[in-house]
Protein backbone atom coordinates (compact mmCIF):
# COMPACT_ATOMS: atom_id res chain seq x y z
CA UNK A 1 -34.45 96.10 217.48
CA UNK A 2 -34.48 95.39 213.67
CA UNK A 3 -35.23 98.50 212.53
CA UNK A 4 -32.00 100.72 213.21
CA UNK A 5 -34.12 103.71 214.19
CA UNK A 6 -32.50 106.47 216.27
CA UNK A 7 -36.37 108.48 216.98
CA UNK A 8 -40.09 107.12 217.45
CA UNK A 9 -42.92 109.00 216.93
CA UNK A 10 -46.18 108.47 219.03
CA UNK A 11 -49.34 110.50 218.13
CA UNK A 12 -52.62 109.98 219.71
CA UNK A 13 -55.21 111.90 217.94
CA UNK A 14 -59.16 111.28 220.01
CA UNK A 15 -62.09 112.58 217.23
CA UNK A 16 -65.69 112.85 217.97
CA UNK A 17 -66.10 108.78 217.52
CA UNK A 18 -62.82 107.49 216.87
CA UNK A 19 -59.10 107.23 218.38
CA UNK A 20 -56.56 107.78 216.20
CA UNK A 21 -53.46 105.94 216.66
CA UNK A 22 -50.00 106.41 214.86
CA UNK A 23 -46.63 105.09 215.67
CA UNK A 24 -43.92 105.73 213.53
CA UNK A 25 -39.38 104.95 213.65
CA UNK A 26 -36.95 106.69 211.73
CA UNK A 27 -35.21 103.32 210.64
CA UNK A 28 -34.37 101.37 207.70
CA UNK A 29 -38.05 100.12 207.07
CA UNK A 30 -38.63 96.63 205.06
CA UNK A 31 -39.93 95.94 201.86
CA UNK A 32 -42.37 92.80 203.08
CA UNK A 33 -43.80 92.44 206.70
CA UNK A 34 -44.02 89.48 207.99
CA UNK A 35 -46.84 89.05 210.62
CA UNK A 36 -44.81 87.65 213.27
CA UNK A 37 -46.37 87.33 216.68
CA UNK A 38 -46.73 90.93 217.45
CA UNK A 39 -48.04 92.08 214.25
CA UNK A 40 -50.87 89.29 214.15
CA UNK A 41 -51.21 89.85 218.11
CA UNK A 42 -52.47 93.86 217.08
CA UNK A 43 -53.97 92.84 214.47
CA UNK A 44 -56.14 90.84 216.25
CA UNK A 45 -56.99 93.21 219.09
CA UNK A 46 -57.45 96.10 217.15
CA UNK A 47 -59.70 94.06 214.98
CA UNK A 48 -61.59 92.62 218.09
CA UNK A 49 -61.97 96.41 219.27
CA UNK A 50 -63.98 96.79 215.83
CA UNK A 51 -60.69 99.18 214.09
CA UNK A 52 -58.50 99.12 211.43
CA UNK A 53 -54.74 99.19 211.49
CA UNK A 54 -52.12 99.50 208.49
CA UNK A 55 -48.81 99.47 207.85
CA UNK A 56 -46.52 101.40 205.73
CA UNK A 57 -43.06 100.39 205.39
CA UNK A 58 -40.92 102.54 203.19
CA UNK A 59 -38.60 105.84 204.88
CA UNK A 60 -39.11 103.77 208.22
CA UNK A 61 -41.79 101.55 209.31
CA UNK A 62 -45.04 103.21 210.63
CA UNK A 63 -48.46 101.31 212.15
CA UNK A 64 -51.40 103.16 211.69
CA UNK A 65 -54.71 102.20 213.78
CA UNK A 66 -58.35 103.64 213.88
CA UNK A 67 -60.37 102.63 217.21
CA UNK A 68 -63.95 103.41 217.84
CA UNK A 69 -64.57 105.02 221.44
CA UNK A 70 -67.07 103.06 222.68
């Protein structure tokens, strides 16, 4: 909605232990995120699954998360 993007990029990528998750828009990125509800909301579950997410937020905004397979 914000973001201006025109293409999204979903890769899943499963490893021997962990899931791999990166989503990534072609839009005008942001030079602070603010967690708003959705960002704290995956934060939260992805830290309750026992992962890590980041985000990078220059050339388009892109949220990378690591998920054990339990």
């Amino acid at each position: 909605k914000y973001a201006r993007c025109t293409r999204i990029d979903i890769r899943i990528v499963i490893m021997n232990r962990m899931v791999r998750c990166s989503i990534r828009d072609n839009g005008i990125g942001c030079k602070e995120v603010k967690d708003g509800m959705g960002i704290s909301g995956m934060r939260q579950r992805v830290r309750t699954a026992g992962g890590t997410i980041d985000l990078e937020t220059e050339a388009g905004f892109t949220v990378n998360m690591l998920l054990p397979i339990n």
